[in-house]
N, C-alpha and C. Protein backbone atom coordinates (compact mmCIF):
# COMPACT_ATOMS: atom_id res chain seq x y z
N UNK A 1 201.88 183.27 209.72
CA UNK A 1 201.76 183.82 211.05
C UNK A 1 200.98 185.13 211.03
N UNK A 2 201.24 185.72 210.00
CA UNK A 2 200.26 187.10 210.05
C UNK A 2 199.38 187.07 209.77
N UNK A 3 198.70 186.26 208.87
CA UNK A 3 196.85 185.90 208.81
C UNK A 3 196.22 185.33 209.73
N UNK A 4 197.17 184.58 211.03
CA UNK A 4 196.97 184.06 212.10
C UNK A 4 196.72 185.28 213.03
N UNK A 5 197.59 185.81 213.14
CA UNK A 5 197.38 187.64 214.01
C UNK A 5 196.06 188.11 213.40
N UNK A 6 196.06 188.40 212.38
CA UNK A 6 194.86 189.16 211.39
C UNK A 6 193.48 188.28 211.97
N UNK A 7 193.52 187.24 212.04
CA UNK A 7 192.18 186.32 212.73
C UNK A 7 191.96 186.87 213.69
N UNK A 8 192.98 186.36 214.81
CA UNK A 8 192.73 186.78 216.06
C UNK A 8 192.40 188.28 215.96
N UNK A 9 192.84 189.58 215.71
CA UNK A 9 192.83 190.30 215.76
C UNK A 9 190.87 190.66 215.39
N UNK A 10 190.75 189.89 214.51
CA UNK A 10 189.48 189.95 214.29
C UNK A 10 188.22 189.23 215.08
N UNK A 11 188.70 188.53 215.73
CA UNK A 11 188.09 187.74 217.13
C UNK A 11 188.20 188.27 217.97
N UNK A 12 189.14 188.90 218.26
CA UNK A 12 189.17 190.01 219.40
C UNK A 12 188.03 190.57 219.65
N UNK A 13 187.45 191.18 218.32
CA UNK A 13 185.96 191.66 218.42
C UNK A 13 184.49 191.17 218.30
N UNK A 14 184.75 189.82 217.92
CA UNK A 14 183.59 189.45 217.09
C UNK A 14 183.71 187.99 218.01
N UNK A 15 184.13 187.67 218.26
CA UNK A 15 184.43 186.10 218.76
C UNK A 15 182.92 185.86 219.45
N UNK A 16 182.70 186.20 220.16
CA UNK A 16 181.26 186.21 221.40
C UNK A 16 179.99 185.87 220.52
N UNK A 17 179.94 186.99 218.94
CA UNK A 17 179.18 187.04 218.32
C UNK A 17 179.01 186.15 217.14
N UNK A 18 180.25 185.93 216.71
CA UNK A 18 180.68 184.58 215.38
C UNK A 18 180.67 183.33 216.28
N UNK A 19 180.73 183.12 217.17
CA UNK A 19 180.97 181.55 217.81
C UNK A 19 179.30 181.37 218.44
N UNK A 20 178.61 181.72 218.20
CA UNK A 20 176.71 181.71 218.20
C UNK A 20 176.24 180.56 216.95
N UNK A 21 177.48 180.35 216.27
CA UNK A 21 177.04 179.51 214.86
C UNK A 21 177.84 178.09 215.49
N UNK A 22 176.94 177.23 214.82
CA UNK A 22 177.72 175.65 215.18
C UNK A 22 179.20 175.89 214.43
N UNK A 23 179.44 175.73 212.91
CA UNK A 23 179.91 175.53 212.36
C UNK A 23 181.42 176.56 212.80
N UNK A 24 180.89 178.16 212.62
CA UNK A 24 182.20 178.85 213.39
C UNK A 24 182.63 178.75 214.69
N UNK A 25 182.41 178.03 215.64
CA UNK A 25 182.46 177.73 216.91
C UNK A 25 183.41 176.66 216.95
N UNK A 26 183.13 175.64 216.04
CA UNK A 26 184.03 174.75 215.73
C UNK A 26 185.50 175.57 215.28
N UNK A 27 185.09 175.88 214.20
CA UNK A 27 186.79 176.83 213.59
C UNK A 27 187.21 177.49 214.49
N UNK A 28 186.26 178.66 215.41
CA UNK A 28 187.04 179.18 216.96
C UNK A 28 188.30 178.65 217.72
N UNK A 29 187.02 177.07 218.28
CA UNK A 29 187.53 175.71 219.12
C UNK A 29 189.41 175.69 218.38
N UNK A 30 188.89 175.18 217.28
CA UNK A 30 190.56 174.61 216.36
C UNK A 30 191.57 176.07 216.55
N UNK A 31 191.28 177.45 216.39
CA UNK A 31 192.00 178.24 216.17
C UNK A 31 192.58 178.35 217.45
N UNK A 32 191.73 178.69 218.75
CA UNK A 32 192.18 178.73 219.98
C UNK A 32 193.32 177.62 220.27
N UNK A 33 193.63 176.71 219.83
CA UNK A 33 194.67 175.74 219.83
C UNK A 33 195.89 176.47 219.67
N UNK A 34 196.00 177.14 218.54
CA UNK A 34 196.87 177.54 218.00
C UNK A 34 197.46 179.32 218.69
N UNK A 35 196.53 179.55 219.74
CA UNK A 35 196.78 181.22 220.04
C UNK A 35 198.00 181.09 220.85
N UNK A 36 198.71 182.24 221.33
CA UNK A 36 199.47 182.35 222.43
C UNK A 36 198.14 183.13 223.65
N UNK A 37 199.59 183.36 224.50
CA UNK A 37 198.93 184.22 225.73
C UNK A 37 198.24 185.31 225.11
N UNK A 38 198.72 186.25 224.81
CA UNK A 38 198.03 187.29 224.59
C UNK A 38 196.46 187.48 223.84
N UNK A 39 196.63 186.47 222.60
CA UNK A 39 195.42 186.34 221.95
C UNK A 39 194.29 185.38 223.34
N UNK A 40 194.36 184.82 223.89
CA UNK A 40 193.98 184.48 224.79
C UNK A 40 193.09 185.22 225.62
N UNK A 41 194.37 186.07 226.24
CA UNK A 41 193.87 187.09 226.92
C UNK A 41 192.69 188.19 226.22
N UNK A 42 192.78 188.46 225.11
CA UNK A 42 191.78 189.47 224.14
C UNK A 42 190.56 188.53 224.32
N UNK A 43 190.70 187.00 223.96
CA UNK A 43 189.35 186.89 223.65
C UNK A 43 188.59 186.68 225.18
N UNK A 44 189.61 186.36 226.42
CA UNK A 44 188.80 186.09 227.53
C UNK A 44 188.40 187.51 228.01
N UNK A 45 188.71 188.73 227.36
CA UNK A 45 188.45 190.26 227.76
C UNK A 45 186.99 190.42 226.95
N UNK A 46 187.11 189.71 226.06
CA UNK A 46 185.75 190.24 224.94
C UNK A 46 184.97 189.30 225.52
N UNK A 47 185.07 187.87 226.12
CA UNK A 47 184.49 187.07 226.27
C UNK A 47 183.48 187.95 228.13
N UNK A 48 184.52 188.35 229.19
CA UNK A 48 184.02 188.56 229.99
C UNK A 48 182.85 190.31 229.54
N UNK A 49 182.60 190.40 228.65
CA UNK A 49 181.51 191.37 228.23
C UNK A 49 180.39 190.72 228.85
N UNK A 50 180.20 189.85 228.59
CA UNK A 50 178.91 188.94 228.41
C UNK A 50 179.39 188.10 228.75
N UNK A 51 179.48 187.27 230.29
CA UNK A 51 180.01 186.04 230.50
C UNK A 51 178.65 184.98 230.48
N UNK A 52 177.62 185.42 230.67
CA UNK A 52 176.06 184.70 230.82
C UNK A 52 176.14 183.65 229.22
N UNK A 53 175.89 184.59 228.22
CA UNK A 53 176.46 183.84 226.98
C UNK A 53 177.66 182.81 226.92
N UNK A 54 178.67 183.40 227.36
CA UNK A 54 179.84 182.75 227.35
C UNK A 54 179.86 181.49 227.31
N UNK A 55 179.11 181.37 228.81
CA UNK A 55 178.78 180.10 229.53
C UNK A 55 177.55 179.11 229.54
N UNK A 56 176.79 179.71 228.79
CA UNK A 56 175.46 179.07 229.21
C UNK A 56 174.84 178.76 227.77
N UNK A 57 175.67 179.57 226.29
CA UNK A 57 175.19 179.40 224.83
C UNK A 57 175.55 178.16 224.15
N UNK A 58 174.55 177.24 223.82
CA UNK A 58 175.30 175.87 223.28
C UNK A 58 176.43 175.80 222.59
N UNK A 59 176.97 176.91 221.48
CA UNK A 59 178.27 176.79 220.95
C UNK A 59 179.24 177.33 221.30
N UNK A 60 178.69 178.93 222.07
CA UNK A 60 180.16 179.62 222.29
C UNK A 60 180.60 178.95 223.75
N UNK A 61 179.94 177.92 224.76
CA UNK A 61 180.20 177.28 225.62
C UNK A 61 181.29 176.59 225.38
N UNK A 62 181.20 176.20 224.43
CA UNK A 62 182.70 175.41 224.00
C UNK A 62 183.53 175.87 223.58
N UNK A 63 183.73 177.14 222.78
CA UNK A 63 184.98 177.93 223.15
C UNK A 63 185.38 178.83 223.95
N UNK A 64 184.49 178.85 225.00
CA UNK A 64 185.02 179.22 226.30
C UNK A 64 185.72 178.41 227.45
N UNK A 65 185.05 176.93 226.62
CA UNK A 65 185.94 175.88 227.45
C UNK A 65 187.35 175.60 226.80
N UNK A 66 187.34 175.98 225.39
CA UNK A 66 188.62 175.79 225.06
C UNK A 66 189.48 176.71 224.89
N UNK A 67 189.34 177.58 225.31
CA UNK A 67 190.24 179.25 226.18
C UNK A 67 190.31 178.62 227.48
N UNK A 68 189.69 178.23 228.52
CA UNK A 68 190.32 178.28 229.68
C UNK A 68 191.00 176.58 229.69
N UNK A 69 190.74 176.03 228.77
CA UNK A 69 191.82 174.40 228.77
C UNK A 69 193.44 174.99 228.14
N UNK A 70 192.88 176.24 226.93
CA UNK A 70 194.10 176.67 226.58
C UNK A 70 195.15 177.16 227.67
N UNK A 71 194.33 177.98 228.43
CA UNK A 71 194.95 178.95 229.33
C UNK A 71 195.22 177.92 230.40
N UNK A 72 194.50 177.12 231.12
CA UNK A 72 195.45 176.72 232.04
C UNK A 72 196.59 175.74 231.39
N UNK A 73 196.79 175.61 230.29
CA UNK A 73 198.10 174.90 229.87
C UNK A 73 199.50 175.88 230.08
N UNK A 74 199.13 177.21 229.32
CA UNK A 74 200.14 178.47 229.61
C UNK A 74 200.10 178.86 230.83
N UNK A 75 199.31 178.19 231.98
CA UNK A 75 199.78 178.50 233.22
C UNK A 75 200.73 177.44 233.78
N UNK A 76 200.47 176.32 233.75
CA UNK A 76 201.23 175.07 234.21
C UNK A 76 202.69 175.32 233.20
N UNK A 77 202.32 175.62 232.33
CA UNK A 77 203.77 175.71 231.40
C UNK A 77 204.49 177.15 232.37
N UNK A 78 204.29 178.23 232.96
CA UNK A 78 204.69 179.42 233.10
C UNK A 78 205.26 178.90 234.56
N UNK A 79 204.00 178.12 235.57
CA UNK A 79 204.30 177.83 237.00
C UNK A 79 205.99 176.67 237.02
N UNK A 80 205.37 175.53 236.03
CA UNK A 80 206.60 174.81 235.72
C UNK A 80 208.29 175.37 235.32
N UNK A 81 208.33 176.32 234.63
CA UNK A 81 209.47 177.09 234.28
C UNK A 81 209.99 178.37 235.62
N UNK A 82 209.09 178.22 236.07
CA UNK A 82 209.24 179.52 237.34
C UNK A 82 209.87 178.42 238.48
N UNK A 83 209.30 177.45 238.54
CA UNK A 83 209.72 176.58 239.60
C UNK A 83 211.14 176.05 239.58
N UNK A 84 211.75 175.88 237.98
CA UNK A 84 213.19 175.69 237.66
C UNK A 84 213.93 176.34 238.03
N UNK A 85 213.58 177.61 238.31
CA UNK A 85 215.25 178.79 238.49
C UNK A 85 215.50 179.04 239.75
């Protein structure tokens, strides 16, 4: 779990700029699986720097799609549990 933090933590900064490569874009894609909210939130903060890239760069396009497939799961999961009580 803590080399998992230590990643993210290091994507936090670099994510925008390491996910420009096919190959790390892929490992991004797979890691973002595995984030919670918060790491989430860091990379969609680093991500909205430069949303033009984000969205429009053949590789980091796809882990921007798989941050917001992540994220709306932790929303339906958050709306679903709110709706129980």
């Amino acid at each position: 779990m803590l080399l998992l933090q230590n990643v993210f933590h290091q994507l936090s900064t670099e994510a925008l700029w390491v996910s420009q490569s096919a190959t790390v874009s892929y490992i991004v894609e797979q890691l973002v699986l595995l984030a919670d909210c918060r790491q989430l939130s860091d990379l969609l903060t680093r991500f909205s720097i430069d949303w033009e890239t984000a969205v429009t760069h053949q590789f980091v396009s796809h882990v921007t799609q798989a941050i917001v497939i992540r994220s709306g799961q932790f929303l339906r999961k958050t709306l679903s549990l709110s709706l129980l009580h």
